[in-house]
C-alpha atoms as a PDB file:
ATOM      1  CA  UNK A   1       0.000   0.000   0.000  1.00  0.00           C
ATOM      2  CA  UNK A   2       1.630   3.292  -0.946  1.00  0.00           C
ATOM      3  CA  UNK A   3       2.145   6.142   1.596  1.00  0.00           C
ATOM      4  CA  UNK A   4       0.852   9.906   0.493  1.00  0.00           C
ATOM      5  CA  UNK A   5       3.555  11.985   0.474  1.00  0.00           C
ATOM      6  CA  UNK A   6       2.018  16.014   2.103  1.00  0.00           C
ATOM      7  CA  UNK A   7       3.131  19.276   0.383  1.00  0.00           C
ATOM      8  CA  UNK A   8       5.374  19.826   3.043  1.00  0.00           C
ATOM      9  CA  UNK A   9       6.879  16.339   2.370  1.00  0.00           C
ATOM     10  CA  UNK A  10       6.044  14.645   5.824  1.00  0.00           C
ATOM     11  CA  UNK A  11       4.006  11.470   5.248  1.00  0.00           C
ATOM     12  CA  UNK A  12       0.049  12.033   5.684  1.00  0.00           C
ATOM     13  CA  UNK A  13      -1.732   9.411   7.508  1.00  0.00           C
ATOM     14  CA  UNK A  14      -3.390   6.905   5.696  1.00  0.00           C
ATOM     15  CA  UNK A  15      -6.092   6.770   8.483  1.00  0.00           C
ATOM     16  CA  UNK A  16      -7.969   9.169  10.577  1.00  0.00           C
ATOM     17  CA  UNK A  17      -8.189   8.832  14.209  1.00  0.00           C
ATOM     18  CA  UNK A  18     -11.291   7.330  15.341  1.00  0.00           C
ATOM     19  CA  UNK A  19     -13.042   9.069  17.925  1.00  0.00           C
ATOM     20  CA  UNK A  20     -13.745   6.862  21.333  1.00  0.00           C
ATOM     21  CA  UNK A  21     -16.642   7.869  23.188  1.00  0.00           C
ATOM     22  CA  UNK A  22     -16.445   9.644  26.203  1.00  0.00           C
ATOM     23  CA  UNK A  23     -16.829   6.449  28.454  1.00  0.00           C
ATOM     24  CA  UNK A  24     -15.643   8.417  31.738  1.00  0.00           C
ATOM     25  CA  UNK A  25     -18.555  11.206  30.884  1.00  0.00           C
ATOM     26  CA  UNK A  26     -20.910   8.638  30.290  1.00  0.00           C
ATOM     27  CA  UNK A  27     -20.177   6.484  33.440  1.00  0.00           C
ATOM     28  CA  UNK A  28     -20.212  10.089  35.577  1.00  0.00           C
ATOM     29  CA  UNK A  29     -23.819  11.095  34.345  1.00  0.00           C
ATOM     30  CA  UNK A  30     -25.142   7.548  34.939  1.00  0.00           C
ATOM     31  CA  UNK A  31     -23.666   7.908  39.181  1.00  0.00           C
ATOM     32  CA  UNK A  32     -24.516  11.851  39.006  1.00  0.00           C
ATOM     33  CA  UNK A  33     -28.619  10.462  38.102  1.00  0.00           C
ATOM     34  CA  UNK A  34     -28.736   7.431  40.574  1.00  0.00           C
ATOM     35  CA  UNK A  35     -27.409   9.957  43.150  1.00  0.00           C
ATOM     36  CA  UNK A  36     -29.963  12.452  42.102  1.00  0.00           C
ATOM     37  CA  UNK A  37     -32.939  10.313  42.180  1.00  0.00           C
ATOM     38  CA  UNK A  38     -32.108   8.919  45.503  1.00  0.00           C
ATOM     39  CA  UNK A  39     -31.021   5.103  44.293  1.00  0.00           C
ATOM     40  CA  UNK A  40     -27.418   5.377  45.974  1.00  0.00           C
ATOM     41  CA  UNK A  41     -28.534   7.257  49.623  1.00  0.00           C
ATOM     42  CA  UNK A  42     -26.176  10.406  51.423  1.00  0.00           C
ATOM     43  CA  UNK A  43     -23.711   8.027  53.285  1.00  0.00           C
ATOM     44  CA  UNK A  44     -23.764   5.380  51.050  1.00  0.00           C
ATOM     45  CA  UNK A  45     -20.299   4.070  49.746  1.00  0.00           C
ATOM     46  CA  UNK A  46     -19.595   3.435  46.444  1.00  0.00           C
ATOM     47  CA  UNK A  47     -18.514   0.265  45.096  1.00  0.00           C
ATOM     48  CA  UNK A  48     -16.340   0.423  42.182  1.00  0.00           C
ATOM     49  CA  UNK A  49     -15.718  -3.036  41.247  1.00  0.00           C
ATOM     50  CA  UNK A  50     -19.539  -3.721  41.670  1.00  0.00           C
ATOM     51  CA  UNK A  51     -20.545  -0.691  39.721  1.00  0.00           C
ATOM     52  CA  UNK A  52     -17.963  -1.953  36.842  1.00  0.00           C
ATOM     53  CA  UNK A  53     -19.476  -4.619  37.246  1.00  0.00           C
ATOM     54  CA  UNK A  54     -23.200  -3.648  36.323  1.00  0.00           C
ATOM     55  CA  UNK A  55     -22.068  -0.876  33.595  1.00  0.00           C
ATOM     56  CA  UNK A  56     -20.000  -3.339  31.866  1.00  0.00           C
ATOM     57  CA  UNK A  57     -16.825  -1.287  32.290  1.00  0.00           C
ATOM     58  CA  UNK A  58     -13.703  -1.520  34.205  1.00  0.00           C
ATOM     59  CA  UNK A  59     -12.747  -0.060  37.016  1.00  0.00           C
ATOM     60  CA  UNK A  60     -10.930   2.873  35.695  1.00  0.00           C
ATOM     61  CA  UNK A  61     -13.577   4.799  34.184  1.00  0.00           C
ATOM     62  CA  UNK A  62     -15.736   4.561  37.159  1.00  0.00           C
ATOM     63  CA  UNK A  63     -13.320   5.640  39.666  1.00  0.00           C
ATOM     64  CA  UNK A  64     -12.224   9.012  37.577  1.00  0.00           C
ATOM     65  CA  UNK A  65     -15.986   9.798  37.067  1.00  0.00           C
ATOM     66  CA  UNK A  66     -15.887   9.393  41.107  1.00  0.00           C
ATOM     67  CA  UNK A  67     -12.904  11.549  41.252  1.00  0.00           C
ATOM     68  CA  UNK A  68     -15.453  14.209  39.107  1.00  0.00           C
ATOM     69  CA  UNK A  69     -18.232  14.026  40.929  1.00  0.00           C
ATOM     70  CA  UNK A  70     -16.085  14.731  43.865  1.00  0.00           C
ATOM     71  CA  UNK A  71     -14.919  18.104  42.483  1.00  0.00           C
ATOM     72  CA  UNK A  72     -18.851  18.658  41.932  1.00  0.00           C
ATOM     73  CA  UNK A  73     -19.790  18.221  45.398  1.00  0.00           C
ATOM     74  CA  UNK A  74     -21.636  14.944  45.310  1.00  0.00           C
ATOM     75  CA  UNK A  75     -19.354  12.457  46.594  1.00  0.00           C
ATOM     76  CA  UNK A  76     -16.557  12.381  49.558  1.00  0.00           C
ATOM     77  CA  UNK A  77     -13.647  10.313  49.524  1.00  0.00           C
ATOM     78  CA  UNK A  78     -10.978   8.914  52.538  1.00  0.00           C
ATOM     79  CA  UNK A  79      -7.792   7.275  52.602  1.00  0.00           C
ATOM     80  CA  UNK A  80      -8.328   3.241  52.515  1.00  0.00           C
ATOM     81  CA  UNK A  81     -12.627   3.752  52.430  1.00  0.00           C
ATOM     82  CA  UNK A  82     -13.092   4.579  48.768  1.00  0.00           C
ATOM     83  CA  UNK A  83     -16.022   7.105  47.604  1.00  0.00           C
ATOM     84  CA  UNK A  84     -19.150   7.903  49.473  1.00  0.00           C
ATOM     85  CA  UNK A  85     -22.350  10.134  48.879  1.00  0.00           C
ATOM     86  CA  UNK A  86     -21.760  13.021  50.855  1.00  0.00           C
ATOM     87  CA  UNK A  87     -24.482  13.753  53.617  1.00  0.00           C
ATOM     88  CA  UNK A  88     -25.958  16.984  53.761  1.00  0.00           C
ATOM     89  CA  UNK A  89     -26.259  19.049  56.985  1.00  0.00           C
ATOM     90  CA  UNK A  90     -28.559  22.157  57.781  1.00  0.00           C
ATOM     91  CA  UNK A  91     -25.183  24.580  57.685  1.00  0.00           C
ATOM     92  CA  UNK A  92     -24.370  23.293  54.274  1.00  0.00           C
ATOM     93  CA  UNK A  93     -27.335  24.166  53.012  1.00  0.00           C
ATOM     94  CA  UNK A  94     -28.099  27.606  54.263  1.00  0.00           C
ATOM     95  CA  UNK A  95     -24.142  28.541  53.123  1.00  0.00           C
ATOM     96  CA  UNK A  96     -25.368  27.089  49.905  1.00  0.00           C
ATOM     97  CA  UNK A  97     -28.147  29.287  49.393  1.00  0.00           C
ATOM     98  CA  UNK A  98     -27.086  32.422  51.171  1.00  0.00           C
ATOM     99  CA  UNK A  99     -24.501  32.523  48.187  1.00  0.00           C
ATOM    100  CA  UNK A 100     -27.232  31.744  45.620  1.00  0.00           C
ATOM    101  CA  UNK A 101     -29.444  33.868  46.854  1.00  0.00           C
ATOM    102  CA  UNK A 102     -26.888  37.123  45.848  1.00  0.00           C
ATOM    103  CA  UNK A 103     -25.607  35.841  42.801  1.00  0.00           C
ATOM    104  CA  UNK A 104     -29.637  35.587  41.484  1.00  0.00           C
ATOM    105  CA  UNK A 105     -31.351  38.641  43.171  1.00  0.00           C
ATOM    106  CA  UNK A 106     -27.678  40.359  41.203  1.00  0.00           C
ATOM    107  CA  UNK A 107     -28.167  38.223  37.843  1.00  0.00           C
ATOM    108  CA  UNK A 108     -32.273  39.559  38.340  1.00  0.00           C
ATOM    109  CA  UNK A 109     -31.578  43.328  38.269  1.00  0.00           C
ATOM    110  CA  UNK A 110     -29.028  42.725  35.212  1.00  0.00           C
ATOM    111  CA  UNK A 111     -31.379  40.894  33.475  1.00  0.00           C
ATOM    112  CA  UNK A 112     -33.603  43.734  33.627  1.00  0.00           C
ATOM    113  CA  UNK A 113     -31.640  45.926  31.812  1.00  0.00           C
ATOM    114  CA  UNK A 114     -30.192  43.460  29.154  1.00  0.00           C
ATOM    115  CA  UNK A 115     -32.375  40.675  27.972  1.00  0.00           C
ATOM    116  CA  UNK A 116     -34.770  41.572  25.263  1.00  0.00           C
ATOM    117  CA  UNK A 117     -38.890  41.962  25.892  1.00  0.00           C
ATOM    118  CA  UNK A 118     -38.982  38.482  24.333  1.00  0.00           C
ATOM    119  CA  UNK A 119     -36.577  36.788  26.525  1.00  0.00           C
ATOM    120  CA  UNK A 120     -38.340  38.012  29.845  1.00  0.00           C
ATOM    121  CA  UNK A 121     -41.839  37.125  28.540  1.00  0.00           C
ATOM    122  CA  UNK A 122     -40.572  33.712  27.927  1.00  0.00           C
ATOM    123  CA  UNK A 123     -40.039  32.705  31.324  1.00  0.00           C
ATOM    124  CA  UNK A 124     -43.696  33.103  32.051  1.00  0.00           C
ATOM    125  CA  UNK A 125     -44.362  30.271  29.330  1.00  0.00           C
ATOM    126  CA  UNK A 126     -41.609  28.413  31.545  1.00  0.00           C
ATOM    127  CA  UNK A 127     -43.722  28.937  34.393  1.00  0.00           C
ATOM    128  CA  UNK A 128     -46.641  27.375  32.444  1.00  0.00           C
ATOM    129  CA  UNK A 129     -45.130  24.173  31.970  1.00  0.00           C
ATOM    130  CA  UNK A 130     -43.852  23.537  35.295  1.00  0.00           C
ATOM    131  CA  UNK A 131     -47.105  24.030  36.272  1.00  0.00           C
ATOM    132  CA  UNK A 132     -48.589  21.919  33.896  1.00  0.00           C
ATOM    133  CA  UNK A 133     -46.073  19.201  34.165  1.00  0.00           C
ATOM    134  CA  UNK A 134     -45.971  19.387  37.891  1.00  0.00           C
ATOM    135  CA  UNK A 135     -47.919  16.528  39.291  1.00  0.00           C
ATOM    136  CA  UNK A 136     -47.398  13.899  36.337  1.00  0.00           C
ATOM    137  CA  UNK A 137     -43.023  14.433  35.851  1.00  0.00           C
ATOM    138  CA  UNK A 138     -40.623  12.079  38.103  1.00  0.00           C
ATOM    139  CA  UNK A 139     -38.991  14.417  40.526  1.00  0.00           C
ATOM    140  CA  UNK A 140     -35.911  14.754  39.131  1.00  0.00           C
ATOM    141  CA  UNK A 141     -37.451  16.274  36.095  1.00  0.00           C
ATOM    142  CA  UNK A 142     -39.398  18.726  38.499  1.00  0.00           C
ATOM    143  CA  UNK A 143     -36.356  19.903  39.727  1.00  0.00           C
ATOM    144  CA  UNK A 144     -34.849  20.203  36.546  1.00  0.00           C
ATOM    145  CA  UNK A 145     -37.403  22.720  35.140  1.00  0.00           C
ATOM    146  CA  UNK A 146     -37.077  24.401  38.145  1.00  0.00           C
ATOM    147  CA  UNK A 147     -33.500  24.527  37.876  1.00  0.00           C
ATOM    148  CA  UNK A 148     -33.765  25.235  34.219  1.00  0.00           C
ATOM    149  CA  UNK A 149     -36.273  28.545  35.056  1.00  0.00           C
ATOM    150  CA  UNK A 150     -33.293  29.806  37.208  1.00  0.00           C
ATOM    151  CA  UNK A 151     -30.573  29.361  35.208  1.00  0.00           C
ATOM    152  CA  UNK A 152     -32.387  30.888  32.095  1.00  0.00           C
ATOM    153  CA  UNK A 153     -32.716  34.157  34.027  1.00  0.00           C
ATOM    154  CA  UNK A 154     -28.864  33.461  35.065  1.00  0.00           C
ATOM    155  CA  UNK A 155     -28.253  33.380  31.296  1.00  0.00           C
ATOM    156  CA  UNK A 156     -30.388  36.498  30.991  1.00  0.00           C
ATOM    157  CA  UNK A 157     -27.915  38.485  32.861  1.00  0.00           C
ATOM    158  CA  UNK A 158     -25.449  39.372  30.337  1.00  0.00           C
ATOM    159  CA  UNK A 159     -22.389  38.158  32.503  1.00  0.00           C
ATOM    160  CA  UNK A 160     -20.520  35.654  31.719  1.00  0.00           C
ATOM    161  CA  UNK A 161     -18.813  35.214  34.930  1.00  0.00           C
ATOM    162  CA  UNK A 162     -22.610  35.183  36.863  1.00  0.00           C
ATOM    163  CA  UNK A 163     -23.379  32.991  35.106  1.00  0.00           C
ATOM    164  CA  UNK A 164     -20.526  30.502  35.130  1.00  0.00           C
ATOM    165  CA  UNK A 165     -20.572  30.608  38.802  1.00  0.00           C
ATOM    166  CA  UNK A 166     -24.511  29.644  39.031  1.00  0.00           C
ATOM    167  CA  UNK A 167     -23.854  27.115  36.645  1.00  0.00           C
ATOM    168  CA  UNK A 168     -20.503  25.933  38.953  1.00  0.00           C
ATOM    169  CA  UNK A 169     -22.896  25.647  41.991  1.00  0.00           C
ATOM    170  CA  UNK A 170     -26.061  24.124  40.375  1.00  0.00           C
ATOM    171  CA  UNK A 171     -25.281  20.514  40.915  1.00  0.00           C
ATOM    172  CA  UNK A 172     -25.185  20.587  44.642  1.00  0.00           C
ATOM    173  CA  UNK A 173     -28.332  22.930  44.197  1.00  0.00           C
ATOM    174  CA  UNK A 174     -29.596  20.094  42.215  1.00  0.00           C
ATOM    175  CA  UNK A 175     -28.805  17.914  45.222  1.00  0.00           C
ATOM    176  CA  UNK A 176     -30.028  19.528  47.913  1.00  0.00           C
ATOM    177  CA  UNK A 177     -33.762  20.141  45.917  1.00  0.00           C
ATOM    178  CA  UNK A 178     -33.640  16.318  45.140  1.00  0.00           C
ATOM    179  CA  UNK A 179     -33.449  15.738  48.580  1.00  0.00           C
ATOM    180  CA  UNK A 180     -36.220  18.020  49.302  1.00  0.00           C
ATOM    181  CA  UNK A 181     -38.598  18.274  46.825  1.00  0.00           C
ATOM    182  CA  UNK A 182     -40.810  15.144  47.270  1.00  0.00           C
ATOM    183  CA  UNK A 183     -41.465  16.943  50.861  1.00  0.00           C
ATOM    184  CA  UNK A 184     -43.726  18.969  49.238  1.00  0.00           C
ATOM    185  CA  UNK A 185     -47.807  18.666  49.453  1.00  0.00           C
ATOM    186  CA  UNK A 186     -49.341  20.544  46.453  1.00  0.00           C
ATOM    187  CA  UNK A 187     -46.808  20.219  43.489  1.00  0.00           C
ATOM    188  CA  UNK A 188     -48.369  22.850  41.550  1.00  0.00           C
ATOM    189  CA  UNK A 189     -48.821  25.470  44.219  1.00  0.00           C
ATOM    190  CA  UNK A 190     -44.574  24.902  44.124  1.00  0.00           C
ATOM    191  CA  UNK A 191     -44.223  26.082  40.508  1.00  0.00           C
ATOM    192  CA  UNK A 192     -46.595  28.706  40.288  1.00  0.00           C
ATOM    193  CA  UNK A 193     -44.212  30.192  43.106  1.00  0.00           C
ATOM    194  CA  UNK A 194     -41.720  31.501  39.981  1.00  0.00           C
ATOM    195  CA  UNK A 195     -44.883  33.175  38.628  1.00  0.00           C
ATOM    196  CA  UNK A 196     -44.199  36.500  40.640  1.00  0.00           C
ATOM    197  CA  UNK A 197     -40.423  36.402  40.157  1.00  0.00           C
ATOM    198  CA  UNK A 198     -41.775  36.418  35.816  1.00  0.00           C
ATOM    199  CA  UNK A 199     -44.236  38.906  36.063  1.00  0.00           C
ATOM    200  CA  UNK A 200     -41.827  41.184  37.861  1.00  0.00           C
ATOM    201  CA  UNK A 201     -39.081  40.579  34.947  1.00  0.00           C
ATOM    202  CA  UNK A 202     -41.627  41.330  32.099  1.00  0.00           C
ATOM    203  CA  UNK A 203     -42.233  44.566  34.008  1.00  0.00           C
ATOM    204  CA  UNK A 204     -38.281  45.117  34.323  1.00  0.00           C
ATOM    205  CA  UNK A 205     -39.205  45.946  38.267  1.00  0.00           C
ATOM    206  CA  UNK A 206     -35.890  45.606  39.922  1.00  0.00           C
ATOM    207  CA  UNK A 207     -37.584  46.167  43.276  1.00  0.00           C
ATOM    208  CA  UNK A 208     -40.058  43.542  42.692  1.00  0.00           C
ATOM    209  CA  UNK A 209     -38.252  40.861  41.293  1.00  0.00           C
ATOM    210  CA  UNK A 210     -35.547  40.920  43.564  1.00  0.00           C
ATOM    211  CA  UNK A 211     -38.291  40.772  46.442  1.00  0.00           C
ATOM    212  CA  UNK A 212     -40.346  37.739  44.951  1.00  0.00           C
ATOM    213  CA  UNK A 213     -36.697  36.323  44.322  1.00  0.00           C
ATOM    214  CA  UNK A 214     -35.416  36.376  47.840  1.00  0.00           C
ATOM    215  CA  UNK A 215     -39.185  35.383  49.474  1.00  0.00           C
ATOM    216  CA  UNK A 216     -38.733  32.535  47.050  1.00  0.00           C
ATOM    217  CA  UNK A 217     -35.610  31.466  48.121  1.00  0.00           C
ATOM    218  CA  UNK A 218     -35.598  32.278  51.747  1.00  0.00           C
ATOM    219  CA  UNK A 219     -38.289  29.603  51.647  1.00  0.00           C
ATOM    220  CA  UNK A 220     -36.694  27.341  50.199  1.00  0.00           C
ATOM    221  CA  UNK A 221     -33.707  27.771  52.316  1.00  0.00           C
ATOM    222  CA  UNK A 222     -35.740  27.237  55.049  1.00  0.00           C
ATOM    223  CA  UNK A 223     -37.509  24.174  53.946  1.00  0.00           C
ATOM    224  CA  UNK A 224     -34.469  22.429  53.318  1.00  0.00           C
ATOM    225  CA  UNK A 225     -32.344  23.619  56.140  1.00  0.00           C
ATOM    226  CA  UNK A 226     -35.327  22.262  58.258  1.00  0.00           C
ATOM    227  CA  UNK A 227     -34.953  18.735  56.900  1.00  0.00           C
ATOM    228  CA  UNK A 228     -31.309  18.333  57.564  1.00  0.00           C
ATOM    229  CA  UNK A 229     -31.266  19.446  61.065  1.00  0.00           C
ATOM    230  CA  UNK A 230     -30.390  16.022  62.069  1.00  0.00           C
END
């Protein structure tokens, strides 16, 4: 088989490379969604060689998605123990949220001024579907649309680094509302509560939407704080 010979005289390839899946990406979002939906508990150990095991895959892949979800907040680890869920205490969450709660009543009054008439109006269709959706979607797709609702008005902002930081912090958010969520009695009564924090953008009220904002969260803050007290 003859070799092409480049323009610059170097032999080209007679191949191209072949791409290989991410495996380690797709082993970390299958542990980041049975940690999500509550299949592994907080406190419960991870076990590599059984998880291989189940996902057809060896060891390696599952222990640097651990190593990720670690840098994400989901998972602990300790000399000679291996990986565990982390557990979530009342202190973790109300440090949690007393940073979110800045960074969105800040990324609120930006998106004000910057995002278009359009944009704004659109989160009150976003609104509409959780509601809709609310009592018949699995609870980690509640909390995504919830999540989703937030980070849109994140987006909203105009500011790149806002926005990188919500999106930095949104997995442990994630956490801590899968934890809660299903505490809840009247599913839709929950997502209409982003209806003021909407109607207040379409208006561009700073005032307003920063006040339904922090109610909002305060609440939730509150809620979950109260769960993890032991």
């Amino acid at each position: 088989m003859s070799t092409r010979i480049s323009p610059s005289g170097a032999a080209a390839p007679a191949f191209s490379s072949i791409q290989v899946p991410d495996l380690v990406g797709v082993v970390e979002t299958q542990l980041q969604d049975a940690i999500l939906s509550g299949r592994i508990a907080p406190g419960e150990r991870i076990v590599e060689a059984e998880l291989a095991r189940q996902m057809g895959v060896s060891r390696a892949p599952v222990r640097e998605a651990a190593r990720r979800l670690e840098s994400l907040g989901l998972l602990v680890s300790r000399p000679r123990h291996g990986f565990t869920v982390r557990t979530v205490s009342a202190k973790q969450v109300c440090d949690l949220y007393d940073v979110r709660i800045q960074l969105e009543l800040l990324g609120a009054a930006l998106a004000c001024q910057h995002a278009s008439d359009a944009e704004l109006a659109g989160l009150d269709a976003r609104v509409d579907d959780m509601v809709a959706r609310a009592e018949v979607l699995p609870s980690a797709e509640r909390v995504a649309l919830d999540l989703d609702f937030h980070f849109a008005i994140s987006a909203l902002s105009g500011n790149h680094y806002l926005h990188r930081l919500f999106d930095n912090m949104q997995t442990e958010v994630r956490m801590f509302l899968a934890l809660s969520e299903g505490s809840y009695g009247d599913l839709k009564a929950l997502a209409e509560t982003h209806r003021p924090i909407a109607h207040a953008l379409a208006r561009r009220d700073v005032e307003a939407v920063q006040h339904a904002l922090r109610f909002h969260l305060e609440d939730a803050k509150a809620h979950a704080a109260s769960l993890f007290k032991t």
